[in-house]
N, C-alpha and C. Protein backbone atom coordinates (compact mmCIF):
# COMPACT_ATOMS: atom_id res chain seq x y z
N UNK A 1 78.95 155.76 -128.51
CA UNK A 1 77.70 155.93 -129.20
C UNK A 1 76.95 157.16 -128.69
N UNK A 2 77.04 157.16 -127.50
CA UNK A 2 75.98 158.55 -127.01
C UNK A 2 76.85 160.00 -126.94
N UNK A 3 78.27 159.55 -127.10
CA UNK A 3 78.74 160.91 -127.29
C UNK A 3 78.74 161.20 -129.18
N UNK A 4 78.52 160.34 -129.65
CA UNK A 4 78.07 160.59 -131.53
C UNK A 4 76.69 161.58 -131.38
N UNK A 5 75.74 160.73 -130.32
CA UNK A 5 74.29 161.33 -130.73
C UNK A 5 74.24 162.88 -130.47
N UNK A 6 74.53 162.78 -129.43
CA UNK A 6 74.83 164.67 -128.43
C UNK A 6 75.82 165.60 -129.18
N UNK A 7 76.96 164.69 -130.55
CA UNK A 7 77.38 166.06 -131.18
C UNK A 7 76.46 166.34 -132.50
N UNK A 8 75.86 165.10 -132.82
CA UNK A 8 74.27 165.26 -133.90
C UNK A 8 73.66 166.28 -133.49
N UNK A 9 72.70 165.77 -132.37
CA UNK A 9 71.65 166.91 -131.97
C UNK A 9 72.74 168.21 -131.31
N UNK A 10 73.93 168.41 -131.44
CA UNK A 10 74.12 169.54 -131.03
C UNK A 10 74.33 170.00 -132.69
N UNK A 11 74.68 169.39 -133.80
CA UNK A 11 74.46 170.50 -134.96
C UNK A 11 73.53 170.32 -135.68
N UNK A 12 72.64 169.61 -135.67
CA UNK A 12 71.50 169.74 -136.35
C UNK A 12 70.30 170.87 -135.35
N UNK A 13 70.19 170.74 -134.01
CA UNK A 13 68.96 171.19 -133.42
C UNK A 13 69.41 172.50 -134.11
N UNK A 14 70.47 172.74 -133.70
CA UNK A 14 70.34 174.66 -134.03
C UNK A 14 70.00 174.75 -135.52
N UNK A 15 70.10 174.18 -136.19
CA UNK A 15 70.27 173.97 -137.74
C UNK A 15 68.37 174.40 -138.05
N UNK A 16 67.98 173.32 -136.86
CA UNK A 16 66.25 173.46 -136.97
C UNK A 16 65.41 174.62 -136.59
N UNK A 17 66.08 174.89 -135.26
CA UNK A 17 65.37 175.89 -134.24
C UNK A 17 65.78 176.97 -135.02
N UNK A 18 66.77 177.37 -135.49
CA UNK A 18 66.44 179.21 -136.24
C UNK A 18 65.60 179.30 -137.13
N UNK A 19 65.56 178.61 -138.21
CA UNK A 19 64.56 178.66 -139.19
C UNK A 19 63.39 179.04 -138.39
N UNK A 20 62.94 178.11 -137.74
CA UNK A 20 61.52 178.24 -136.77
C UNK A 20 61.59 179.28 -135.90
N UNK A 21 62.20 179.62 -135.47
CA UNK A 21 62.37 180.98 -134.64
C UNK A 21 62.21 182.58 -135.30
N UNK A 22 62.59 182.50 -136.80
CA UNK A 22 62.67 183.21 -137.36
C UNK A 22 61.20 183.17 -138.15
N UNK A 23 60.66 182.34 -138.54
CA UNK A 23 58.90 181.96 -139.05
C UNK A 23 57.92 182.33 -138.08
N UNK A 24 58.16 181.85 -136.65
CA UNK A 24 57.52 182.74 -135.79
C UNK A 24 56.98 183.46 -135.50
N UNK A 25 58.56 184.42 -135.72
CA UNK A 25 58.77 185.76 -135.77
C UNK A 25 57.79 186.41 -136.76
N UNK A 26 58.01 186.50 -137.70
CA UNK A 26 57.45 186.63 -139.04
C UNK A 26 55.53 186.25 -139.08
N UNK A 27 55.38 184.98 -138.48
CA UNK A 27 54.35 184.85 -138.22
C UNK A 27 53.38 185.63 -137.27
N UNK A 28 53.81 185.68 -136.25
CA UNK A 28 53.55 186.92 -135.01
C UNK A 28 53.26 188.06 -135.83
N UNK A 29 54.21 188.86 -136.37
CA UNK A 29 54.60 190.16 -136.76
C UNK A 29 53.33 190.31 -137.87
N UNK A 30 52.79 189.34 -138.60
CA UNK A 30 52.11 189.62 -139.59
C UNK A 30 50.41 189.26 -139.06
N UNK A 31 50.66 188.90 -137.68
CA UNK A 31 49.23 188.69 -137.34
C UNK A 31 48.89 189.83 -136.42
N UNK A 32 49.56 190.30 -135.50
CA UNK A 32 49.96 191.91 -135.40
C UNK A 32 49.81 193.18 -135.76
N UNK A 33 50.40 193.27 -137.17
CA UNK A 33 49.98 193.59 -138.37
C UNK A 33 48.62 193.85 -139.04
N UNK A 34 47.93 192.78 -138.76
CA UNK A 34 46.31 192.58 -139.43
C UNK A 34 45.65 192.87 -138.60
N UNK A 35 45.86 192.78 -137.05
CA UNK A 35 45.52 193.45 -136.13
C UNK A 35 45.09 194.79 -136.27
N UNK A 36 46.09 195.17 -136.13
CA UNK A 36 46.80 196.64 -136.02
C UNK A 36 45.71 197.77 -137.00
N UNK A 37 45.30 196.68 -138.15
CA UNK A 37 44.90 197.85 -139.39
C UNK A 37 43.30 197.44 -139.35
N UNK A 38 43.00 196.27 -138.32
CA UNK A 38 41.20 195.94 -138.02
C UNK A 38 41.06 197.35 -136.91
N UNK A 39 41.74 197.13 -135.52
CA UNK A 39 41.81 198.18 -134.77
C UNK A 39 42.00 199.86 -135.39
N UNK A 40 42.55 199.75 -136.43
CA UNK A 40 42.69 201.26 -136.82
C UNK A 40 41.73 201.40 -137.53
N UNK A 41 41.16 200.64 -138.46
CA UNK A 41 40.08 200.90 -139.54
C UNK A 41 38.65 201.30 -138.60
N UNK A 42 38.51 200.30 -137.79
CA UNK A 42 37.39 200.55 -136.70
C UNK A 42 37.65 201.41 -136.26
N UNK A 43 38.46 202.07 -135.70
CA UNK A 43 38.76 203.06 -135.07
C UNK A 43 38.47 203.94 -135.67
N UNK A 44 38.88 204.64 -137.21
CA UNK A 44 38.81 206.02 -137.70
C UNK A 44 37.66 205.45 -138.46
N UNK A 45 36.72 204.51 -138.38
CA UNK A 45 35.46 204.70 -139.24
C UNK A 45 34.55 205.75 -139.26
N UNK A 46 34.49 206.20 -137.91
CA UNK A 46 33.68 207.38 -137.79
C UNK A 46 32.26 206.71 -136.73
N UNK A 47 32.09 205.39 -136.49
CA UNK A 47 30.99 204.79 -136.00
C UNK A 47 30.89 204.69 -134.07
N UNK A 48 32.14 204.95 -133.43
CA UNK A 48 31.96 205.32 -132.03
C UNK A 48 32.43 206.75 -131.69
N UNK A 49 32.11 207.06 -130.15
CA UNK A 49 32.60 208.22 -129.79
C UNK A 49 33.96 208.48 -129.88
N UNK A 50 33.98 209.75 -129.68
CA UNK A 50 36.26 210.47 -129.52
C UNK A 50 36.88 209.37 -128.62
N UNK A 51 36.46 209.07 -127.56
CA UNK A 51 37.19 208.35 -126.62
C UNK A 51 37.95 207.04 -127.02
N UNK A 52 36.64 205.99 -127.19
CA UNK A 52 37.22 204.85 -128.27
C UNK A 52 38.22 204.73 -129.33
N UNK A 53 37.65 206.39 -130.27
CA UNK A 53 38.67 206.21 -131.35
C UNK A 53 40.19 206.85 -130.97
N UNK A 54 39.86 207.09 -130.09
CA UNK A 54 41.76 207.63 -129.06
C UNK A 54 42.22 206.35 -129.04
N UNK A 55 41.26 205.77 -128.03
CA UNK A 55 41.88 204.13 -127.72
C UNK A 55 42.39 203.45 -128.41
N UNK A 56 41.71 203.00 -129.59
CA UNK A 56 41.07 202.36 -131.04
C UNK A 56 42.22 202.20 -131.54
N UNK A 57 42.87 204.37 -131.57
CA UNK A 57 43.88 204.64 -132.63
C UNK A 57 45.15 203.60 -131.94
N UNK A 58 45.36 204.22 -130.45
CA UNK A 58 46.36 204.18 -129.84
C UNK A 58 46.88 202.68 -129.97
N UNK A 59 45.77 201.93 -129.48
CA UNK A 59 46.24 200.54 -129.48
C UNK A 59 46.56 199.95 -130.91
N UNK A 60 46.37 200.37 -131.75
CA UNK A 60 46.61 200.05 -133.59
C UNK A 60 48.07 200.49 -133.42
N UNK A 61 48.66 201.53 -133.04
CA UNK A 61 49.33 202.18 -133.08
C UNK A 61 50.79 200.85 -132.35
N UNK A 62 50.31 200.75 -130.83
CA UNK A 62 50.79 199.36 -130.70
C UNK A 62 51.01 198.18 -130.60
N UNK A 63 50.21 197.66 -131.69
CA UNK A 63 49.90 196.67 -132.57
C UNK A 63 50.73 196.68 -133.78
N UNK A 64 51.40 197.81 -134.50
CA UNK A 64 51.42 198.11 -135.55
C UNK A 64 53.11 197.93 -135.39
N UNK A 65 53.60 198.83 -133.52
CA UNK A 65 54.49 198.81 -133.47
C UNK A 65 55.39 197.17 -133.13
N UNK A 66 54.87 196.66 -132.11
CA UNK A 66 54.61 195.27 -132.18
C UNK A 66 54.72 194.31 -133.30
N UNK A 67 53.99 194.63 -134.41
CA UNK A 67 54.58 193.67 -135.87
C UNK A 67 55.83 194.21 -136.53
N UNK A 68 55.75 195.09 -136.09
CA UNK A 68 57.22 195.71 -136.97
C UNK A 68 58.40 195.25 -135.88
N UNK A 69 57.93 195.39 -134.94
CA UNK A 69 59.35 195.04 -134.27
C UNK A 69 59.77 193.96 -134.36
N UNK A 70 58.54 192.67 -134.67
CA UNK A 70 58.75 191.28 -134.54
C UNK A 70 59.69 191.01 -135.91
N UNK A 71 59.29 191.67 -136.79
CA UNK A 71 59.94 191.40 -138.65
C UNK A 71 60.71 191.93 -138.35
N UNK A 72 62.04 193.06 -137.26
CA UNK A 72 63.05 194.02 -137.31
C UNK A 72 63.76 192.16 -136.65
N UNK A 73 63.26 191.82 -135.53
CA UNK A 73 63.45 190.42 -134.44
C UNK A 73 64.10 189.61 -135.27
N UNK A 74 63.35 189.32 -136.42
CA UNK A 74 63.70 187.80 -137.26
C UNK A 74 64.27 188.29 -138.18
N UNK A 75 64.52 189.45 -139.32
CA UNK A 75 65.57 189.89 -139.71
C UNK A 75 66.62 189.41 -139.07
N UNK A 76 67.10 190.16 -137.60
CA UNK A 76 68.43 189.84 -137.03
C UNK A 76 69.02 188.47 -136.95
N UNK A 77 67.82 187.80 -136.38
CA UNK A 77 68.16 186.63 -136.53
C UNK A 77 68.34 185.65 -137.24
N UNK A 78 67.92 186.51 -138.51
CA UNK A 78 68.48 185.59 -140.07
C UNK A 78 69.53 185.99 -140.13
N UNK A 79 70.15 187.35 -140.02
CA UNK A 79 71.64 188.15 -140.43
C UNK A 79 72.88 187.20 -139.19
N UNK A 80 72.71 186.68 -138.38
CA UNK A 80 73.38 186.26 -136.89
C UNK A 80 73.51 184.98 -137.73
């Protein structure tokens, strides 16, 4: 009986966990994303000094890179 259950949960868990791993992903990447374009919009508004909007830009910049990498992440791991 308990060697039935352990070959269950050995093909169903994986069956579960990618989907979710891959939504995540996707989820992350798109909150990231919205990030990325609050920080940049504030940034090039024109409403603080040069310094900030260096910062502002920069960190949008990796924010921006950050969501994209997460959606490149869960791609793969849909293609695998």
């Amino acid at each position: 009986m308990l060697s039935k259950a352990k070959q269950f949960v050995s093909h169903v868990l994986p069956a579960i966990i990618r989907p979710i791993h891959i939504l995540w992903n996707q989820i992350i990447g798109f909150v990231f994303l919205v990030l990325a374009l609050v920080f940049g919009y504030r940034s090039f508004s024109g409403k603080e000094p040069g310094t900030i909007q260096v910062t502002g830009g920069a960190f949008a910049v990796l924010l921006a890179w950050f969501g994209i990498s997460s959606f490149v992440r869960a791609r793969k791991i849909s293609k695998s």
